[in-house]
N, C-alpha and C. Protein backbone atom coordinates (compact mmCIF):
# COMPACT_ATOMS: atom_id res chain seq x y z
N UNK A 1 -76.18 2.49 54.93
CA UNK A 1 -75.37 3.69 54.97
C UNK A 1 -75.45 4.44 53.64
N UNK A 2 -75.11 3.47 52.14
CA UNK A 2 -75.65 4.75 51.16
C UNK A 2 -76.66 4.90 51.09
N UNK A 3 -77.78 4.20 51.68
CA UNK A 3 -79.13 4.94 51.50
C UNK A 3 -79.58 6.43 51.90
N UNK A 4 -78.82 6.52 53.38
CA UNK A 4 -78.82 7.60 54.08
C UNK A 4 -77.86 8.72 53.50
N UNK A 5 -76.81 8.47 52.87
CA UNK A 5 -75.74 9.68 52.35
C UNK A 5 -76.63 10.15 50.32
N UNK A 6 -77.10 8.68 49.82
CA UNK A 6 -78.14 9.32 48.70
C UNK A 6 -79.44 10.14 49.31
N UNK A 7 -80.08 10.11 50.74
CA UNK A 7 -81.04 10.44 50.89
C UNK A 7 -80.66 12.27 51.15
N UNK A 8 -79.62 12.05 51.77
CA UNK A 8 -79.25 13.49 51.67
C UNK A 8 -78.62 14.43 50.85
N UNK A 9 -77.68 13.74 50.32
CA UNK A 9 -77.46 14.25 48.69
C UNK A 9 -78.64 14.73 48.07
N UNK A 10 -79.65 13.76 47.67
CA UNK A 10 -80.35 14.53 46.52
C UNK A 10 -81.01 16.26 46.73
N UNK A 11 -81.56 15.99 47.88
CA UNK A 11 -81.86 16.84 48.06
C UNK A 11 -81.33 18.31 48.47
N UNK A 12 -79.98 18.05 48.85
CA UNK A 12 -79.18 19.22 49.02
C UNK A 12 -78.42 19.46 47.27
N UNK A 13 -78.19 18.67 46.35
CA UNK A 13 -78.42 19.09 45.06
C UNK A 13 -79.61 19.56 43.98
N UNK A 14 -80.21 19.24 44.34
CA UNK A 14 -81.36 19.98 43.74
C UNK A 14 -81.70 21.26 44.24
N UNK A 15 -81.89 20.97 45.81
CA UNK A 15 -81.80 23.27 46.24
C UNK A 15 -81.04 23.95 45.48
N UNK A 16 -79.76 23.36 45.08
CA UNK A 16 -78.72 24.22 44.66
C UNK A 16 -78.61 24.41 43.31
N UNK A 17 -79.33 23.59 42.58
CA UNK A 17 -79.60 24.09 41.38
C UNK A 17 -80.83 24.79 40.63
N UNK A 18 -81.49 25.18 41.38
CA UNK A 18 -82.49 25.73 41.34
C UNK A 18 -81.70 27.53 41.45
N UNK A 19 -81.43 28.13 42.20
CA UNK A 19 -80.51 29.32 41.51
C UNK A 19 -79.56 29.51 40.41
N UNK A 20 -79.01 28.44 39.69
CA UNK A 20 -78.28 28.68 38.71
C UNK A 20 -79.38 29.39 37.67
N UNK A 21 -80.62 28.52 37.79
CA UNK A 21 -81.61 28.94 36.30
C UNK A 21 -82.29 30.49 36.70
N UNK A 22 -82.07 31.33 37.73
CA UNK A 22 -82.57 32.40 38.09
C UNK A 22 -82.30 33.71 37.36
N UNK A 23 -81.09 33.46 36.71
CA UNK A 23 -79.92 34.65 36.13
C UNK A 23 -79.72 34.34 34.55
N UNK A 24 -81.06 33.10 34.12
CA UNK A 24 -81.64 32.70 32.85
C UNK A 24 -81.49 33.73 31.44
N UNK A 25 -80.39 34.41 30.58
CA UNK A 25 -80.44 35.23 29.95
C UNK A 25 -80.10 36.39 29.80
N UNK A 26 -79.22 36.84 31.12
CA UNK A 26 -79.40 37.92 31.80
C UNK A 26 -78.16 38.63 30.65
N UNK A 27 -77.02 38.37 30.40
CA UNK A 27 -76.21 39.01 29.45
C UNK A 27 -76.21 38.36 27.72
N UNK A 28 -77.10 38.50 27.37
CA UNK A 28 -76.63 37.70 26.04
C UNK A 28 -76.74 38.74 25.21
N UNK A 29 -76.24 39.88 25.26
CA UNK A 29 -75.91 41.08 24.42
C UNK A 29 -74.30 40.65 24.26
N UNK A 30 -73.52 40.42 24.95
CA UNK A 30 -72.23 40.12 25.11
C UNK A 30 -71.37 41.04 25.72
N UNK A 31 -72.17 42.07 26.90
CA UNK A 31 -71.46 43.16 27.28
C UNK A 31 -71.25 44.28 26.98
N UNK A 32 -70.85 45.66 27.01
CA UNK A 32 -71.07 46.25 26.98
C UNK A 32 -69.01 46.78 26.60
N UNK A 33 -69.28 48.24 26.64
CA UNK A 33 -67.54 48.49 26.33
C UNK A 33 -66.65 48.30 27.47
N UNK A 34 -67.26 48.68 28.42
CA UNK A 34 -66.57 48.40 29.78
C UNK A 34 -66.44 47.25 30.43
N UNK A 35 -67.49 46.44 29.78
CA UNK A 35 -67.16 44.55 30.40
C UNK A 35 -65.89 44.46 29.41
N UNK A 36 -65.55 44.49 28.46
CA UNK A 36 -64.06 44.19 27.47
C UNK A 36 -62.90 45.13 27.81
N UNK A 37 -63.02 46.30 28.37
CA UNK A 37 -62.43 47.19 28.91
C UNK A 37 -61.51 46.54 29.88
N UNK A 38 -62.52 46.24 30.83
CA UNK A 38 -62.10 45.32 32.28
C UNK A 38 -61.41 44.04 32.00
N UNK A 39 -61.97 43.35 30.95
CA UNK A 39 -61.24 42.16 30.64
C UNK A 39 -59.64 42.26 29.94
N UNK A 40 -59.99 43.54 29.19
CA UNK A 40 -58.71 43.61 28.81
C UNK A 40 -57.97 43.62 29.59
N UNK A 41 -57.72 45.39 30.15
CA UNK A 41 -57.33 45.62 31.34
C UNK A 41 -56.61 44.31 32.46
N UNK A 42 -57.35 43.33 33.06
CA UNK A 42 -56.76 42.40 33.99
C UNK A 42 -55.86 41.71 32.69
N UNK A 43 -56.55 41.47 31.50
CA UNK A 43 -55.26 40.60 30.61
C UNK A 43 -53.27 41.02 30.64
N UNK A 44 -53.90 42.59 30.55
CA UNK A 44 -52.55 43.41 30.35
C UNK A 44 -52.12 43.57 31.84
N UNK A 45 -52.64 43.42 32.99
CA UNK A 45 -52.06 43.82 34.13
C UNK A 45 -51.30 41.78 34.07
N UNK A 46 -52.07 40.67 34.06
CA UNK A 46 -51.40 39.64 33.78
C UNK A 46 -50.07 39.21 33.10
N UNK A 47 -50.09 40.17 31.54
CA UNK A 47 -49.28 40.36 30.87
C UNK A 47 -47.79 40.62 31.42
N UNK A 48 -48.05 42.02 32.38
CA UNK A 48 -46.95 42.71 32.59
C UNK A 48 -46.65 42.19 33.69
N UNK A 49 -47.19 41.02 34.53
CA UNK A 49 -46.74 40.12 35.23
C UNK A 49 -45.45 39.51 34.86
N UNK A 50 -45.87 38.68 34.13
CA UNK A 50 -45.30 37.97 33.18
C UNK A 50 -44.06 37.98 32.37
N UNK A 51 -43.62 39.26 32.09
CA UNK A 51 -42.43 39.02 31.63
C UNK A 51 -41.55 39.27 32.89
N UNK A 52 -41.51 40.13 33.72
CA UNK A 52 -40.30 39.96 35.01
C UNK A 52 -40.57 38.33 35.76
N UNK A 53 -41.66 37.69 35.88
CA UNK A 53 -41.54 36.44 35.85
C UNK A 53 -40.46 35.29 34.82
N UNK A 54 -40.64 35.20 33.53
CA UNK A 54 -39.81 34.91 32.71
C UNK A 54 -38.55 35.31 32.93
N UNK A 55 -38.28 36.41 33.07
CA UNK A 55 -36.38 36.90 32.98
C UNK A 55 -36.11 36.32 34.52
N UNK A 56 -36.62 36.13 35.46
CA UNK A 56 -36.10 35.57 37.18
C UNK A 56 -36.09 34.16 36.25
N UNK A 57 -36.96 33.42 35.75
CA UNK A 57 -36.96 31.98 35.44
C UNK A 57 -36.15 31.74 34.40
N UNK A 58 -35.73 32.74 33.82
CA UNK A 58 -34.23 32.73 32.42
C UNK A 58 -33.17 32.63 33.49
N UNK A 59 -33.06 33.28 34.17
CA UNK A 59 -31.66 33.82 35.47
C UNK A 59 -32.12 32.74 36.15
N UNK A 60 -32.41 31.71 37.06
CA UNK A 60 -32.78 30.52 38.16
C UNK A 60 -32.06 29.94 36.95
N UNK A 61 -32.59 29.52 36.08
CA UNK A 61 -32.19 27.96 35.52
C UNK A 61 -31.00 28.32 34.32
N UNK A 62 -30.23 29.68 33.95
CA UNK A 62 -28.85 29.95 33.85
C UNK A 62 -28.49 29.64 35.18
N UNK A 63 -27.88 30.33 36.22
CA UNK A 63 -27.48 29.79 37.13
C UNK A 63 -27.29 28.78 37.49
N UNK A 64 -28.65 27.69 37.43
CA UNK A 64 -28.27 25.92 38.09
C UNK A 64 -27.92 25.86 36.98
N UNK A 65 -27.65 26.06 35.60
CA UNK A 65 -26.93 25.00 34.45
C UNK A 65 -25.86 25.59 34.24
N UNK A 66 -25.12 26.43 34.70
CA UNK A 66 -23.77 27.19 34.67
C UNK A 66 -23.01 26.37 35.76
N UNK A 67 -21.50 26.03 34.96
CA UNK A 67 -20.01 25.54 35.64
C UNK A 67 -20.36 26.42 37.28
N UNK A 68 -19.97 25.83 37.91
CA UNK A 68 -19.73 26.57 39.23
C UNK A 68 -18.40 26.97 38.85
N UNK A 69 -18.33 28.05 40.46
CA UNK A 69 -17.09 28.98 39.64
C UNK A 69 -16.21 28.13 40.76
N UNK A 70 -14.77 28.81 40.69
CA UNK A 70 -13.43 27.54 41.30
C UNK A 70 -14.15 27.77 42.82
N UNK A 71 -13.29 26.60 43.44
CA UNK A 71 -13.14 26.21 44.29
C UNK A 71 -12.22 27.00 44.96
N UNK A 72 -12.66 28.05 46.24
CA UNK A 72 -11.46 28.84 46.71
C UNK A 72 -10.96 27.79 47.92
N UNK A 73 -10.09 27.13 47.70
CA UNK A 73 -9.44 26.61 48.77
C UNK A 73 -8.45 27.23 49.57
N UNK A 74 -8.57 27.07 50.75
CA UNK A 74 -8.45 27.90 52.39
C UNK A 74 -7.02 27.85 52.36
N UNK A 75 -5.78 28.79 52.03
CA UNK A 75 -4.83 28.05 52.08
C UNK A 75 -4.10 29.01 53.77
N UNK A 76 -3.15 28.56 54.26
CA UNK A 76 -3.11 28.17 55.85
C UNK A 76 -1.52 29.32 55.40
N UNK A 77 -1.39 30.52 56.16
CA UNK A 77 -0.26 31.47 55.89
C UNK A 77 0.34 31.41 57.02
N UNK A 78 1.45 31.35 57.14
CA UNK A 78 2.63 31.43 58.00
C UNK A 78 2.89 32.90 58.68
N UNK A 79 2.49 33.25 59.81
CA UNK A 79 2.83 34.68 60.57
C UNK A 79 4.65 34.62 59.84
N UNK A 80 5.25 33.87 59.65
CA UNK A 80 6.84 34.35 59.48
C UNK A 80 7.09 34.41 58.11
N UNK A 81 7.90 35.51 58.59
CA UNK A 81 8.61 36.10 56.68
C UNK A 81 10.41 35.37 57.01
């Protein structure tokens, strides 16, 4: 049985690495203004995620570590004056 699951392995890993080396060099300028543009860009759209995330997760865990407030107990009124 592993003979047959190595026999097929190898060879379905090796096809597949044979395209990684195709794209051999292709950016090693380091981009251009608009590749850092873009990167920025998603950083700051992440960013501004991020803080209305934080203030809900300040407010969740105030809440569970805050006294609960009283206990309104049901009290039972008499129709008569």
């Amino acid at each position: 049985m592993k003979t047959k699951i190595t026999n097929f392995l190898i060879p379905l890993l090796g096809g597949s690495a044979t395209s990684a080396f195709a794209a051999d060099g292709a950016m090693q300028d380091g981009g251009g203004p608009l590749v850092w543009f873009f990167i920025g860009f998603g950083a700051l759209v992440i960013m501004m995620q991020v803080i209305p995330a934080c203030i809900i997760l300040y407010s969740m865990i105030k809440a569970l570590l805050s006294p609960s407030d009283a206990v309104m107990r049901a009290s039972a009124t008499t129709g008569t004056k």
